[in-house]
Protein backbone atom coordinates (compact mmCIF):
# COMPACT_ATOMS: atom_id res chain seq x y z
CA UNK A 1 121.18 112.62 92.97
CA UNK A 2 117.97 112.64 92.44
CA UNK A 3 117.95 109.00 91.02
CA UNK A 4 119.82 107.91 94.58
CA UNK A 5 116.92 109.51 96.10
CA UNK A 6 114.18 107.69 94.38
CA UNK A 7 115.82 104.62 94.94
CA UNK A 8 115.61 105.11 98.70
CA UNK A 9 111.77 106.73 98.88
CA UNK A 10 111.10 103.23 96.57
CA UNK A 11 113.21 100.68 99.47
CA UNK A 12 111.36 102.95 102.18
CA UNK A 13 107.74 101.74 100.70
CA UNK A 14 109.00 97.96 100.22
CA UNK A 15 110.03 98.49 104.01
CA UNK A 16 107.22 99.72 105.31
CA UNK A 17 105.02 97.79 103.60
CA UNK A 18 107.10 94.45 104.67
CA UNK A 19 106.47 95.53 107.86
CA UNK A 20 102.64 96.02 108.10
CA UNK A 21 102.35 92.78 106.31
CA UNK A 22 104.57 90.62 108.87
CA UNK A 23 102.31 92.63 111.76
CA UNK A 24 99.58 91.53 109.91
CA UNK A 25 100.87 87.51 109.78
CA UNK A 26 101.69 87.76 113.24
CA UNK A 27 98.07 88.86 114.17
CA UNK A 28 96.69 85.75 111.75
CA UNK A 29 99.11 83.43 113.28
CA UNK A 30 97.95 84.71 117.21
CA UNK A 31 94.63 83.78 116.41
CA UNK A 32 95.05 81.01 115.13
CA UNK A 33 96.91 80.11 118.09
CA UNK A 34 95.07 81.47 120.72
CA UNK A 35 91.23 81.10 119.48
CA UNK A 36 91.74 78.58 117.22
CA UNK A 37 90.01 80.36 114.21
CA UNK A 38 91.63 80.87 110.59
CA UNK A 39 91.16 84.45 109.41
CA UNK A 40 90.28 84.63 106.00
CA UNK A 41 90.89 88.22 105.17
CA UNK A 42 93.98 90.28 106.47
CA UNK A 43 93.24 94.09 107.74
CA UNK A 44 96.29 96.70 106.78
CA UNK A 45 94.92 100.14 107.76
CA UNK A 46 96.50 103.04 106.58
CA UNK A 47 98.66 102.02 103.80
CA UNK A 48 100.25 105.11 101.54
CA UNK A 49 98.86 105.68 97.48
CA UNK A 50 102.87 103.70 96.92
CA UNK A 51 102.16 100.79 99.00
CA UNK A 52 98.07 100.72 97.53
CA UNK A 53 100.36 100.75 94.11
CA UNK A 54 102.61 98.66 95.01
CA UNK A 55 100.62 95.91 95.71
CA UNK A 56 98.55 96.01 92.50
CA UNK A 57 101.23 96.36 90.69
CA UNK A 58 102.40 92.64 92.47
CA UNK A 59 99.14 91.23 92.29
CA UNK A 60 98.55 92.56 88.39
CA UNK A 61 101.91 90.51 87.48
CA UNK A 62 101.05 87.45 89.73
CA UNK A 63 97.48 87.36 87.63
CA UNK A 64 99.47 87.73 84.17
CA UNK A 65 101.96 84.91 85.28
CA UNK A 66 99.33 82.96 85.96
CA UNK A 67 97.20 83.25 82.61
CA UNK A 68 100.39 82.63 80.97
CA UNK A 69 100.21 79.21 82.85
CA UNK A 70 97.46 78.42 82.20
CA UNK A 71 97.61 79.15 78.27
CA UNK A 72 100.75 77.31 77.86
CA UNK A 73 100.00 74.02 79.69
CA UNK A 74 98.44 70.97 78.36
CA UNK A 75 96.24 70.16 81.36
CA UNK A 76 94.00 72.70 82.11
CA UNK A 77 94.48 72.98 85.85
CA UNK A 78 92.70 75.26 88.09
CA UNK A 79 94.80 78.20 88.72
CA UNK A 80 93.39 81.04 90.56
CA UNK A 81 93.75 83.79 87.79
CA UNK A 82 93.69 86.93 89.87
CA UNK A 83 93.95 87.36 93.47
CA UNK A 84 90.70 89.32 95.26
CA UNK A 85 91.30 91.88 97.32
CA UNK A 86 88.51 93.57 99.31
CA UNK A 87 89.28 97.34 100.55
CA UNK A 88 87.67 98.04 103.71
CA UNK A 89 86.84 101.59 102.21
CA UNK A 90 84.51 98.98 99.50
CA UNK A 91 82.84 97.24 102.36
CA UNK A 92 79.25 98.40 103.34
């Protein structure tokens, strides 16, 4: 029972959070679009401590993968080995 429940709570962050991101993409694409300027930097306000987890967790693994890469191959690409991420509760 309680497993079942956990394993809806965990779908319910990787839905929400799917959803603020394709909000966010839309608003990236519409200016684009409309004022013809390329956003570097996406805004999600309001994310929960799971989705803040959540998406270290993905960016932690991406930064391993790519280290592992990078170690393994013969040419010595440039691979960006961690993602930044700027919180706007960081910014001055």
């Amino acid at each position: 029972m309680a497993e079942s429940q956990r394993k809806e709570r965990k779908a319910e962050v990787y839905e929400r959070l799917i959803d603020r991101l394709s909000v966010a993409l839309d608003s990236a694409k519409t200016a684009v679009r409309l004022r013809d300027e390329c956003p570097v930097e996406l805004e999600l306000r309001g994310l929960s401590r799971a989705e803040l987890e959540l998406i270290n967790v993905y960016l932690n693994r991406i930064g391993r993968e790519a280290d592992e890469r990078s170690q393994g191959s013969v040419n010595m690409q440039k691979v960006p080995r961690k993602a930044k991420v700027i919180w706007l509760k960081d910014r001055a």
